[in-house]
Protein backbone atom coordinates (compact mmCIF):
# COMPACT_ATOMS: atom_id res chain seq x y z
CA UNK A 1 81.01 51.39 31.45
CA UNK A 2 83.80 52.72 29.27
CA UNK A 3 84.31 49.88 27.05
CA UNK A 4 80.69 49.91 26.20
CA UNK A 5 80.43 53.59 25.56
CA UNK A 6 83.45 53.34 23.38
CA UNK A 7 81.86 50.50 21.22
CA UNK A 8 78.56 52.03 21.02
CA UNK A 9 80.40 55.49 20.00
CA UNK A 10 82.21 53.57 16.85
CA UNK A 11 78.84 51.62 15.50
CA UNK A 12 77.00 55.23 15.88
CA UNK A 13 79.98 56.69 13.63
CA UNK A 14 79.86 53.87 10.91
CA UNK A 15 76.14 54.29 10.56
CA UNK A 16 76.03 57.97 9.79
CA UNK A 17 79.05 57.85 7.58
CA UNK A 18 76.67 55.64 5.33
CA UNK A 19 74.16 58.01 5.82
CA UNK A 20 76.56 60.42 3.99
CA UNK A 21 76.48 59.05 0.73
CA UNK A 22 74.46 60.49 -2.27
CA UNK A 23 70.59 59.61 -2.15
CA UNK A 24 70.62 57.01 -5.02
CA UNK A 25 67.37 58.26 -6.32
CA UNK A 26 67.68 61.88 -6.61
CA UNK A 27 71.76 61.88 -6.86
CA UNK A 28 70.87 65.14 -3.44
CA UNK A 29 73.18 64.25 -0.94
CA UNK A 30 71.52 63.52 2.41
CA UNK A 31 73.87 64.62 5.23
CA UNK A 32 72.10 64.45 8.63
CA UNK A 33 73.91 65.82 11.39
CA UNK A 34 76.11 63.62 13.42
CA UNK A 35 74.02 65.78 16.70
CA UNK A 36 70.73 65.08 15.32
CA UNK A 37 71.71 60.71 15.53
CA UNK A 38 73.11 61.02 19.01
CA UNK A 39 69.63 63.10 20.10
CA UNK A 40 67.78 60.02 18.26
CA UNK A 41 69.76 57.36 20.20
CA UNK A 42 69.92 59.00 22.91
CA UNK A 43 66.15 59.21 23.11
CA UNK A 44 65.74 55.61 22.28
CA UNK A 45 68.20 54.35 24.48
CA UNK A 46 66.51 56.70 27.42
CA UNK A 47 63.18 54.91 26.38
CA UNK A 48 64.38 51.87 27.00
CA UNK A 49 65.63 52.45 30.50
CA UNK A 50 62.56 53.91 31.46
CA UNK A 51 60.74 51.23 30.43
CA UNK A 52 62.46 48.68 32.32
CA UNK A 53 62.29 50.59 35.57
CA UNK A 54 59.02 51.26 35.39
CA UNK A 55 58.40 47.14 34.55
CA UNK A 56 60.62 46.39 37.93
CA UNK A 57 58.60 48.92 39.89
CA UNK A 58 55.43 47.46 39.46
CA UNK A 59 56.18 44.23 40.90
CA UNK A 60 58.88 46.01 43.23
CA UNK A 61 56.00 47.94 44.73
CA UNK A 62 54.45 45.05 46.31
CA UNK A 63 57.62 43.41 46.76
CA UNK A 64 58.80 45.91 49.03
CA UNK A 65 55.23 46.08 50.93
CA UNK A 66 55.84 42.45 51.58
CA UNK A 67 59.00 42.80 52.77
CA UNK A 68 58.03 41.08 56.79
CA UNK A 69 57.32 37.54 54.17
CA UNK A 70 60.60 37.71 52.56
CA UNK A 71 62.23 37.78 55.57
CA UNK A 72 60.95 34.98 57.18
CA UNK A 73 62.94 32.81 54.64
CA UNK A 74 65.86 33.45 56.82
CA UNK A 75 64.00 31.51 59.79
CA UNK A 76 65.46 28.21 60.85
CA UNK A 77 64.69 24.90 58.36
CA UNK A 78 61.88 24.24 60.99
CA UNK A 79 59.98 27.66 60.76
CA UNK A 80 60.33 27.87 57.24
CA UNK A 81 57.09 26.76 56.15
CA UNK A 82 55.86 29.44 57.79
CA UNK A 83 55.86 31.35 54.64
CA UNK A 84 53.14 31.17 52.25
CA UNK A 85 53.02 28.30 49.38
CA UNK A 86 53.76 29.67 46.17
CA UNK A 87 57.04 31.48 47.46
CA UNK A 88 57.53 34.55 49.33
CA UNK A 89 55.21 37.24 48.44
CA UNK A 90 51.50 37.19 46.61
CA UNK A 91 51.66 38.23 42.64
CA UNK A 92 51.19 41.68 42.09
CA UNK A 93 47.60 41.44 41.15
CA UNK A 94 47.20 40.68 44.71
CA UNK A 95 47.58 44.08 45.96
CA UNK A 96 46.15 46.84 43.39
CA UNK A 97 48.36 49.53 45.27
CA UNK A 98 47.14 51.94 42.83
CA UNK A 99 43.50 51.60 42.09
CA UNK A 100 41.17 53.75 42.74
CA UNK A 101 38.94 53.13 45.50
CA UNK A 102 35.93 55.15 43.38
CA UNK A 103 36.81 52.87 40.80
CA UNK A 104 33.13 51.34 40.18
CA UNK A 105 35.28 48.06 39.33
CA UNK A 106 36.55 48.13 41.99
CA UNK A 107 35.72 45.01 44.74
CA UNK A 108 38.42 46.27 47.58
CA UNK A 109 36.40 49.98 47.58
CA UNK A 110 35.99 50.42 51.26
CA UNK A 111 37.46 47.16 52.44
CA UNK A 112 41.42 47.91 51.87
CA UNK A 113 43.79 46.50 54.58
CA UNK A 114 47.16 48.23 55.32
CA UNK A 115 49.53 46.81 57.25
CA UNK A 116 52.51 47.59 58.63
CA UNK A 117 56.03 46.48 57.64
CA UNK A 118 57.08 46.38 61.85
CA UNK A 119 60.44 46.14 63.17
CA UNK A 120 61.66 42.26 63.74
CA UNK A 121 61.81 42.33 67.68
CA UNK A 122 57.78 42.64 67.04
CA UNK A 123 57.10 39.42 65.33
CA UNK A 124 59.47 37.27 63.49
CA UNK A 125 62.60 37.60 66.13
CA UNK A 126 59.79 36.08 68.70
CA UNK A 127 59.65 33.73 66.20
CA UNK A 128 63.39 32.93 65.41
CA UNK A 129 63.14 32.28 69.67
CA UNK A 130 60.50 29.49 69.50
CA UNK A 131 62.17 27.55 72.63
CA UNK A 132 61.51 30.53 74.78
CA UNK A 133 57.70 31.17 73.70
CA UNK A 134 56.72 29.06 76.28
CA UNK A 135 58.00 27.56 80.21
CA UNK A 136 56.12 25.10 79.60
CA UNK A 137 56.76 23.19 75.82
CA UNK A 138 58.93 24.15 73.45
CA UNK A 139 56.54 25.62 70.61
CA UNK A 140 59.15 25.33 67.26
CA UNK A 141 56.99 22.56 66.14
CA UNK A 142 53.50 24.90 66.51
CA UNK A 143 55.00 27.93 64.76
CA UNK A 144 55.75 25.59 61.38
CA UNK A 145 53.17 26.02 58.61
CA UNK A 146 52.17 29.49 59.12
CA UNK A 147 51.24 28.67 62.83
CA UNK A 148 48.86 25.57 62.64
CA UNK A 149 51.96 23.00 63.38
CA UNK A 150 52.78 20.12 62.07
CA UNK A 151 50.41 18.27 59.71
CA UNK A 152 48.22 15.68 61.01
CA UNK A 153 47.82 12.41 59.37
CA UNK A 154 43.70 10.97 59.69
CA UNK A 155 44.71 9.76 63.11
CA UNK A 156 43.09 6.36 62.51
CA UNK A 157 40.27 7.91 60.89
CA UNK A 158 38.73 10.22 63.03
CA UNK A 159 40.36 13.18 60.28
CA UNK A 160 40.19 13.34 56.46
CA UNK A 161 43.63 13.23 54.96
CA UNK A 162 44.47 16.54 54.62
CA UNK A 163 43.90 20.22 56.26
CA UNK A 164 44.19 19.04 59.87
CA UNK A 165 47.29 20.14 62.08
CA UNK A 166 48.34 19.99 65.58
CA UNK A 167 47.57 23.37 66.13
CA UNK A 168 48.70 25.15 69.58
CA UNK A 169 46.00 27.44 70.99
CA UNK A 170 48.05 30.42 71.24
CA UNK A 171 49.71 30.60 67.51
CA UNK A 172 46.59 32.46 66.27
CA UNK A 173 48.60 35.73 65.39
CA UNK A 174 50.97 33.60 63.47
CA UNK A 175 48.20 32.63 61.19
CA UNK A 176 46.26 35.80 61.09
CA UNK A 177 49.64 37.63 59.48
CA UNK A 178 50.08 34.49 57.28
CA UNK A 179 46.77 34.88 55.87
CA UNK A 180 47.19 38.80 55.83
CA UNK A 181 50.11 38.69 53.44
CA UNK A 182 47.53 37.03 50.94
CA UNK A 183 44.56 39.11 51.55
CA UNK A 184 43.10 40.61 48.60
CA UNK A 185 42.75 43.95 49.10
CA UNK A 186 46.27 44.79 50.63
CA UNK A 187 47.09 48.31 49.87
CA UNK A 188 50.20 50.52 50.16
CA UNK A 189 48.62 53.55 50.02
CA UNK A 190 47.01 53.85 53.97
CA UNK A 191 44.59 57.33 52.45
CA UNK A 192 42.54 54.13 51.06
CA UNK A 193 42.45 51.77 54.03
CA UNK A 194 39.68 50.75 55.48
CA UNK A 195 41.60 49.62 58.43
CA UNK A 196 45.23 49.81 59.33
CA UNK A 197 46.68 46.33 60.63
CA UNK A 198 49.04 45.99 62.97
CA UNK A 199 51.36 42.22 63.09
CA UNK A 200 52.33 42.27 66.66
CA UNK A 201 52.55 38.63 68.33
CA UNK A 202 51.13 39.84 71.67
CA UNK A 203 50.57 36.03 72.66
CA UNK A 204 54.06 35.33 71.68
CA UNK A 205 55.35 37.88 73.55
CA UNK A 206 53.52 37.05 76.96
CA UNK A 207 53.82 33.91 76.93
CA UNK A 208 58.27 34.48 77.90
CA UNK A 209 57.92 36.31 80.59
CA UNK A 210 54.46 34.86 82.81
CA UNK A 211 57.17 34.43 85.90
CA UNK A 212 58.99 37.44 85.32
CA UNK A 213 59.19 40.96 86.85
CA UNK A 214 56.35 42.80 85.55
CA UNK A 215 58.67 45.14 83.86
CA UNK A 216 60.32 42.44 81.60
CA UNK A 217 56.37 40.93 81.19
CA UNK A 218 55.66 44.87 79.73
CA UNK A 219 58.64 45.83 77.74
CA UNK A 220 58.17 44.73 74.59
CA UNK A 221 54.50 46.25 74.48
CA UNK A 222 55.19 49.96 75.89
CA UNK A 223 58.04 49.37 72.99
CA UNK A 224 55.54 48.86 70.03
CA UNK A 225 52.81 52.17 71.88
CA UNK A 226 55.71 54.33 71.47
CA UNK A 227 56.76 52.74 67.72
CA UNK A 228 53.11 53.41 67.06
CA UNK A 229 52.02 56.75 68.07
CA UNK A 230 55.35 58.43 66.26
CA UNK A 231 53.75 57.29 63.20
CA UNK A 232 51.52 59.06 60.59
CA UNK A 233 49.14 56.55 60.01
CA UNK A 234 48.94 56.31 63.51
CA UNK A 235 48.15 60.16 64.13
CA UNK A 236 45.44 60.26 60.99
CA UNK A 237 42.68 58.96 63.89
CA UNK A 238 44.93 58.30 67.02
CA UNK A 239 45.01 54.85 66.33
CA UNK A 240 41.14 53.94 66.20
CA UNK A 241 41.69 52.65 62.56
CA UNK A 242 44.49 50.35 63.71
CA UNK A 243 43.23 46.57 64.53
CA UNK A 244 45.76 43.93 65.90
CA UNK A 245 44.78 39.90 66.47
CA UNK A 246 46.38 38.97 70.09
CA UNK A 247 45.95 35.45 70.74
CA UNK A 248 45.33 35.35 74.19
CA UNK A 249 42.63 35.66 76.69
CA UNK A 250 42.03 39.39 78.63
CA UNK A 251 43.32 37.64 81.64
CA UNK A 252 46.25 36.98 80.38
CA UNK A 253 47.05 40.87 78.50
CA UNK A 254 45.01 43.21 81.23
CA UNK A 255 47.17 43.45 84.02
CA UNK A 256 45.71 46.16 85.52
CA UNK A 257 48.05 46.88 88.38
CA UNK A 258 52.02 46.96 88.01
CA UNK A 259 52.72 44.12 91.03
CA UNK A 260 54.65 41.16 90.33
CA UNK A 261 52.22 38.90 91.96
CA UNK A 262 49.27 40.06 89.31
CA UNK A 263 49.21 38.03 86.14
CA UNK A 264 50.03 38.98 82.52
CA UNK A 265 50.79 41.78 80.49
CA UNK A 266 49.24 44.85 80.67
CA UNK A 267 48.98 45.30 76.45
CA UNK A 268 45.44 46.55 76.49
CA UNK A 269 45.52 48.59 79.07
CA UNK A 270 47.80 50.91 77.67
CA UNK A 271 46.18 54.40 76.67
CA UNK A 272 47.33 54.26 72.67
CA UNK A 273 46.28 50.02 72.34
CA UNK A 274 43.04 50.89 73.56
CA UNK A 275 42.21 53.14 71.32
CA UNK A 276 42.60 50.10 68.77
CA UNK A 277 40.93 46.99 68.59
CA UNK A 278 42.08 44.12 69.45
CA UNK A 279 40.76 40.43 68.12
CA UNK A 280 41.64 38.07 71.30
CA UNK A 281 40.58 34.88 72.70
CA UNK A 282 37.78 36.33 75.47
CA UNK A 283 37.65 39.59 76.57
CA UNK A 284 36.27 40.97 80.09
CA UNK A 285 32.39 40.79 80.06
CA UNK A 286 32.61 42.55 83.65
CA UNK A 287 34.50 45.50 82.31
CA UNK A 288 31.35 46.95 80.65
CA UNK A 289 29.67 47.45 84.11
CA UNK A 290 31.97 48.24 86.24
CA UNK A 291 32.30 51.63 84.41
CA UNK A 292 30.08 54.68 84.15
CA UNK A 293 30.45 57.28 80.74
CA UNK A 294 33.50 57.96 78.74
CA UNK A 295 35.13 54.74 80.92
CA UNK A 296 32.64 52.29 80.19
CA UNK A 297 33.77 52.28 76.29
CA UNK A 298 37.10 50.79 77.44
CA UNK A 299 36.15 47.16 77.53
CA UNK A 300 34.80 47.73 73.74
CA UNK A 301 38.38 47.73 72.67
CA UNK A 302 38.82 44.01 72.26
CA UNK A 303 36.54 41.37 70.36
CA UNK A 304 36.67 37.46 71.27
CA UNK A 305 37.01 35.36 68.09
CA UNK A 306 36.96 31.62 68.63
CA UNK A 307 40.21 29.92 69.07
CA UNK A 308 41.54 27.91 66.52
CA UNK A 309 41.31 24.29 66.07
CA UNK A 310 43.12 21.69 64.42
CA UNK A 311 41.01 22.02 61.03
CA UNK A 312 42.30 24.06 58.61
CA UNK A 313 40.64 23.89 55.44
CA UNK A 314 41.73 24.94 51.78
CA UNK A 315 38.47 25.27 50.27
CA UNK A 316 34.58 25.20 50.65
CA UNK A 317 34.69 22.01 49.53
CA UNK A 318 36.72 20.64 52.12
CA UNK A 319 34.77 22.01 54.64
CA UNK A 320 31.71 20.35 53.13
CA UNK A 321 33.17 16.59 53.27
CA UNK A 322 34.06 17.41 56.58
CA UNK A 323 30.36 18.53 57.55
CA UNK A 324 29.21 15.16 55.94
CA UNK A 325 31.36 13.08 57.95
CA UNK A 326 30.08 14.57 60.90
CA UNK A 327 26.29 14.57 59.86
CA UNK A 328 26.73 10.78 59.75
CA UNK A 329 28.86 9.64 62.68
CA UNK A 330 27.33 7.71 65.42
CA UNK A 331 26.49 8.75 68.45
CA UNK A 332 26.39 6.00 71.42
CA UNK A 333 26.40 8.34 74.16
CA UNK A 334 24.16 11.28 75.51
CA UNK A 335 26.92 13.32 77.04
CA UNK A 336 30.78 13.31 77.16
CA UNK A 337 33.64 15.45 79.32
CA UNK A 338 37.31 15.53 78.19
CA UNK A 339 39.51 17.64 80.32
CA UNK A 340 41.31 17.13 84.18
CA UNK A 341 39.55 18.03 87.61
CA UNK A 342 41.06 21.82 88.80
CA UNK A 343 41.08 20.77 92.66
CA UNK A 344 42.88 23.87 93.57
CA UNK A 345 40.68 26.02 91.36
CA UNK A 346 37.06 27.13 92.64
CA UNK A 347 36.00 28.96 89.60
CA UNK A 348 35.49 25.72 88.09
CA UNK A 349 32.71 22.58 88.63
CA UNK A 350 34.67 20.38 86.86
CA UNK A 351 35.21 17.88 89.89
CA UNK A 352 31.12 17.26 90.28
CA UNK A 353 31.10 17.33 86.47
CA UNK A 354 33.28 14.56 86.62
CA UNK A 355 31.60 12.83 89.31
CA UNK A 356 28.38 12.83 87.82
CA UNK A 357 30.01 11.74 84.22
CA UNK A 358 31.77 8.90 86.02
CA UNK A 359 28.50 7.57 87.94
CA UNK A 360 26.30 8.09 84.72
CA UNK A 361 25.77 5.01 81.90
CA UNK A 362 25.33 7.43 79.18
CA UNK A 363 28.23 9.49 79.69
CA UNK A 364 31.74 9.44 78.03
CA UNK A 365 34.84 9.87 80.41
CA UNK A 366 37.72 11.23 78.50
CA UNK A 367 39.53 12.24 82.17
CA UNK A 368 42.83 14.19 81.11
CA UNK A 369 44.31 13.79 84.78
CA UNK A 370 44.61 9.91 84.46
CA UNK A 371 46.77 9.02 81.62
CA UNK A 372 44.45 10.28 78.49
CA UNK A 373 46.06 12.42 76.74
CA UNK A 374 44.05 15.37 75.95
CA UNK A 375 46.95 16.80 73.75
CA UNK A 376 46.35 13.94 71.45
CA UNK A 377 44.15 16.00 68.77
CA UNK A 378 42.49 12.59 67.38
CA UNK A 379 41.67 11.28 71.17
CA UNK A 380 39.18 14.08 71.81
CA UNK A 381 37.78 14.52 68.45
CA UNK A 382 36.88 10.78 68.39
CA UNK A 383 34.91 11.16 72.01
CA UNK A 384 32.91 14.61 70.37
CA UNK A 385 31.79 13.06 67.23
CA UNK A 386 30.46 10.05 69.51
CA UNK A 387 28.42 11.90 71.90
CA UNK A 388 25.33 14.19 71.18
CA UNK A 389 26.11 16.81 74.17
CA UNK A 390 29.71 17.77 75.24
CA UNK A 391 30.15 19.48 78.78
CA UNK A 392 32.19 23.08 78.88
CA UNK A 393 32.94 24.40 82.05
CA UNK A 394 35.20 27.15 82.35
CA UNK A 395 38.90 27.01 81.97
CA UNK A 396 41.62 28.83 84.20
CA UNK A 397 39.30 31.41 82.16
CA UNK A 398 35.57 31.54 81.57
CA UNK A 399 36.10 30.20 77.89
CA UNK A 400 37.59 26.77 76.61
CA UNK A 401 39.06 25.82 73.35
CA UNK A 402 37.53 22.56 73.56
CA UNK A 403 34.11 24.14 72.59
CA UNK A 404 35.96 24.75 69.45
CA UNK A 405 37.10 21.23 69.14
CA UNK A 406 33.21 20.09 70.30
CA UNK A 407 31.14 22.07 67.63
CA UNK A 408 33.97 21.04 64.83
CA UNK A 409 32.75 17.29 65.79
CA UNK A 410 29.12 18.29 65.81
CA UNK A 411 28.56 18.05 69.45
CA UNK A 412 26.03 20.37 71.23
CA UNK A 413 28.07 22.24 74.03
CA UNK A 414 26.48 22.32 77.39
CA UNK A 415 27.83 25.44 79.15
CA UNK A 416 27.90 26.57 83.32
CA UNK A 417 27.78 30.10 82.93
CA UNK A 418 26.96 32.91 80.20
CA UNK A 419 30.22 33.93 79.94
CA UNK A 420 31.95 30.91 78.28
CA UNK A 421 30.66 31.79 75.38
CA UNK A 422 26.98 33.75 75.02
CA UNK A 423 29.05 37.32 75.99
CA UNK A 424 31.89 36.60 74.00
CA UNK A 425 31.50 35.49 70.24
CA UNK A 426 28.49 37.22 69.44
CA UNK A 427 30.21 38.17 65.54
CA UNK A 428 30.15 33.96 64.95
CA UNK A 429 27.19 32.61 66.81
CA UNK A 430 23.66 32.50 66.02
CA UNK A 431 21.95 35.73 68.46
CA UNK A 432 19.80 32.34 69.78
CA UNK A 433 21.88 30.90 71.99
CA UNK A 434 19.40 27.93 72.82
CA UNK A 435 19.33 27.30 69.02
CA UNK A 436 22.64 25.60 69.31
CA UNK A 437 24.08 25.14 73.35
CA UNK A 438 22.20 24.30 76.41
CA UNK A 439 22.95 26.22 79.73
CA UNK A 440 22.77 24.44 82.74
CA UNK A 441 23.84 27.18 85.75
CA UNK A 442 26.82 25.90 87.77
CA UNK A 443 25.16 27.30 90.28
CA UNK A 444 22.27 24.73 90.09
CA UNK A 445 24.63 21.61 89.78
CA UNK A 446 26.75 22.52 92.94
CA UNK A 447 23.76 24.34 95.12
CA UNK A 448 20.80 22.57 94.28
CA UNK A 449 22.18 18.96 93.04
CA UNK A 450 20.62 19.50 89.96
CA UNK A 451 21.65 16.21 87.49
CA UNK A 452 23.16 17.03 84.34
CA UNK A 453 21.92 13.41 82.70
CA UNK A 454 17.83 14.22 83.81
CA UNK A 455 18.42 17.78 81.81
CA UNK A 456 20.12 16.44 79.09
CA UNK A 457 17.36 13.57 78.72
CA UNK A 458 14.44 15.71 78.57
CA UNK A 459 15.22 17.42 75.17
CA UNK A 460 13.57 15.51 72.56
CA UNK A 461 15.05 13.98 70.05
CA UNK A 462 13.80 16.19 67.45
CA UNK A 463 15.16 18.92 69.14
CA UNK A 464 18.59 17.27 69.35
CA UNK A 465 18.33 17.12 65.57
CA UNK A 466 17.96 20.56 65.43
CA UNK A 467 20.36 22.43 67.38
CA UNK A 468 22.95 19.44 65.95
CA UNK A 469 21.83 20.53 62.56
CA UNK A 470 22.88 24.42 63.48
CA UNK A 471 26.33 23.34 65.63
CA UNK A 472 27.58 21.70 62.09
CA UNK A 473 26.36 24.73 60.22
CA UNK A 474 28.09 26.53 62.24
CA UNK A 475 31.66 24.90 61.33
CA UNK A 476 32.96 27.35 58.89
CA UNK A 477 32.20 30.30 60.66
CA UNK A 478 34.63 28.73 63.48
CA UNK A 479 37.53 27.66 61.68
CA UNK A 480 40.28 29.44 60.24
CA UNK A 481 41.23 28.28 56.86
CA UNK A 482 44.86 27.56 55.93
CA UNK A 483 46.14 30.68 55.38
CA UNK A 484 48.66 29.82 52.10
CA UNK A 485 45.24 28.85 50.22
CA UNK A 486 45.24 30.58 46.97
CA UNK A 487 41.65 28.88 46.39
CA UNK A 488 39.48 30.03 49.39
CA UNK A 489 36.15 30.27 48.49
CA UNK A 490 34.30 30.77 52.11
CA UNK A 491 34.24 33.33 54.69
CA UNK A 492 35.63 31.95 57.58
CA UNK A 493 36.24 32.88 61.25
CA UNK A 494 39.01 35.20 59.90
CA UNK A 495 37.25 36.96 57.88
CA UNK A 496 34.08 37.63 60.22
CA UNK A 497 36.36 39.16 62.61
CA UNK A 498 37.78 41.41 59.99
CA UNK A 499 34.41 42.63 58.66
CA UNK A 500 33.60 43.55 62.17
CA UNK A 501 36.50 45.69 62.33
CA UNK A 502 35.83 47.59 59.04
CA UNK A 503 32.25 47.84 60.11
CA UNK A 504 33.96 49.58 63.63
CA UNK A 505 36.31 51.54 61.90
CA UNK A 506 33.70 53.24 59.30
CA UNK A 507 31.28 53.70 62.23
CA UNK A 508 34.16 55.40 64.02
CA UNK A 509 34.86 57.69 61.12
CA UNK A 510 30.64 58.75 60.95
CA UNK A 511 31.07 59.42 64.23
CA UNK A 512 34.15 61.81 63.79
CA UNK A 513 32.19 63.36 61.13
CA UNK A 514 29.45 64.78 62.67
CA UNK A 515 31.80 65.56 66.42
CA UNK A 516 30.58 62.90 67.83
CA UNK A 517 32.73 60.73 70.11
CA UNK A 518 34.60 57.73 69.35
């Protein structure tokens, strides 16, 4: 700095020695103090610097709140299109930090999002340790593109060319924080949030340690409750204005004793996570009665949005070619089934479901336990949008991704029990559930013989039309739209689950007002 303090000092020198000289017009001499220059300059020059800083610091504002998005550039080659298009963080416009949420201009008033900035080990380190997600596969390919895997071509034209991915199941929290980092209404400031997000990758997490001790299966989750209730956004309403999205079912993250031999984590058991709400896969539909008064609420901590399927549109637009397509595809059979018999398993029907598919004329057999792949995303699609009904008997779980996959292809799903879906995804179904499924009780096909094909055959065709007509408008509501879009123009599954949390939240804070309970 010397140099340039020393060359500055001489120009500032010549300049007032000029200033000096006799005023040409009135022959006064003008002789300004060399003090009064070096205030001017000094001024100027202090100007200057100010004004630069204050340029970096409005970008640097937001560049700093997006500090979890820069880092992922340091993720392996294969993870790093996990980061949005466009580069690393939104523009600055993105996230009005400083409006005012009375500002009657204002479109985020009442819906601002804050989200946390949480330590590595939380999200991106599971991340960075894709080959130990899962015992099973090794998921680095499924965590590329922000979580939906590794683009699908048209897969002999069952797909349109673009927006469909090999998405895994479990990668929803992935996308979720993807499409977080772009949300419009982002603030820094959590006094204006609607809602306080948290980015944990609960299904991530679980998913290493299904086999181990329980206390490796819980670690990482007591971890982030004590990271979380030390904080002050936390203690503003003990954590009932925090929402997280865990992709996984409530099997699978409500352990609810501490024995090796019980399954899962227990996440959302703990006291501080259920006082948040948690967006998950399915939740516990027996929870709710199995408690009496302050308990029964705890069940109400977790909402099931629909898992996520291989379509991830841009735009409205895509969705709407897509709809078309599947408005006009043929349909040669009644019914179809695409999964593998469970013979160790007796929550399931699936092997007289299979019988009964196999015996029938009018069925379509896609049988995943003799050679068909049902990990082939084009091999199931191509048996939905061919059939007008599509059979969805519970899982290891009461819920299925395939009646994602079904409803995408414009196939009526044909559920066994209530639970697979008519408890659970009440924020993105129609309140009629005949409107667009058909329930046939397992209870009738395995007690009382009843035939699946006689059911199915005695809707009308009309009636067909119909609740077809409401499963394909019900395709954007179930997707979840590429989250590096900078053109989304829809409100997607996404956002339906996030509008139910704001709606929870400011219900929650009513509530508070007037000393009522949570």
């Amino acid at each position: 700095m010397k140099p340039t303090t020393t060359v500055a000092a001489n120009s500032q020198n010549k300049a007032m020695d000029a200033a000096d000289k006799p005023d040409a017009g009135t022959g006064a001499a003008v002789r300004p103090s060399r003090t009064c220059y070096l205030v001017i300059l000094s001024t100027a020059l202090w100007a200057l610097v100010f004004f630069v800083m204050h340029s970096s610091m409005h970008g640097g504002v937001v560049s700093a709140f997006f500090k979890p998005a820069a880092a992922f550039s340091s993720l392996p080659t294969t993870l790093s299109s996990i980061v949005p298009v466009g580069g690393q963080q939104p523009p600055a416009s993105v996230a009005p930090v400083n409006r005012s949420a009375t500002s009657p201009a204002d479109r985020c008033a009442g819906r601002y999002i804050y989200m946390y900035d949480l330590p590595p080990r939380f999200n991106e380190d599971l991340v960075r340790g894709c080959r130990k997600l899962s015992p099973w596969m090794d998921m680095c390919a499924y965590v590329s593109n922000c979580g939906m895997g590794p683009a699908l071509g048209d897969e002999g034209g069952v797909f349109q060319p673009r927006g469909w991915y090999a998405t895994d199941q479990f990668t929803l929290e992935i996308i979720s924080h993807c499409r977080m980092r772009r949300h419009a209404c982002l603030t820094g400031d959590p006094s204006l949030a609607a809602a306080v997000y948290v980015p944990f990758y609960a299904a991530m997490d679980a998913g290493r340690y299904f086999f181990n001790a329980t206390s490796a299966r819980d670690a990482l989750a007591l971890d982030l409750a004590d990271w979380l209730v030390g904080r002050p956004e936390w203690r503003a309403m003990g954590g009932r204005d925090h929402f997280m999205v865990a992709g996984r079912t409530s099997w699978e993250l409500e352990r609810k004793a501490d024995v090796d031999e019980e399954w899962g984590t227990k996440l959302l058991t703990l006291p501080a996570i259920r006082n948040m709400t948690a967006l998950i896969l399915e939740t516990n539909p027996w929870d709710r009665g199995n408690f009496e008064g302050r308990e029964a609420a705890k069940s109400w901590s977790s909402l099931a949005i629909p898992y996520p399927t291989y379509f991830h549109p841009e735009a409205a637009a895509d969705v709407a070619a897509w709809q078309e397509k599947v408005r006009g595809a043929e349909r040669k059979w009644l019914f179809s089934f695409a999964g593998a018999p469970r013979p160790g398993s007796k929550k399931t029907i699936r092997g007289e479901i299979i019988r009964q598919c196999g015996a029938s004329s009018r069925c379509n057999l896609f049988d995943c336990g003799s050679g068909a792949s049902c990990y082939w995303p084009g091999g199931a699609t191509r048996v939905f949008l061919g059939s007008d009904f599509c059979l969805e008997p519970r899982g290891d779980t009461l819920t299925r991704r395939s009646t994602f996959d079904a409803i995408l292809a414009g196939c009526i799903p044909v559920f066994f029990h209530p639970g697979s879906a008519y408890t659970q995804y009440g924020m993105h179904f129609p309140s009629d559930p005949n409107s667009y499924s058909v329930l046939v009780m397992h209870t009738d096909v395995t007690g009382r013989n009843v035939s699946i094909e006689e059911t199915l055959s005695r809707i009308s065709p009309e009636a067909v039309r119909a609740m077809r007509e409401e499963v394909i408008r019900l395709i954007p509501r179930v997707v979840y739209a590429d989250p590096r879009s900078t053109k989304l123009d829809f409100k997607d599954a996404f956002d339906i689950a996030l509008d139910a949390v704001i709606d929870r939240v400011a219900k929650r804070r009513r509530d508070a007002a007037i000393g009522r309970e949570y």
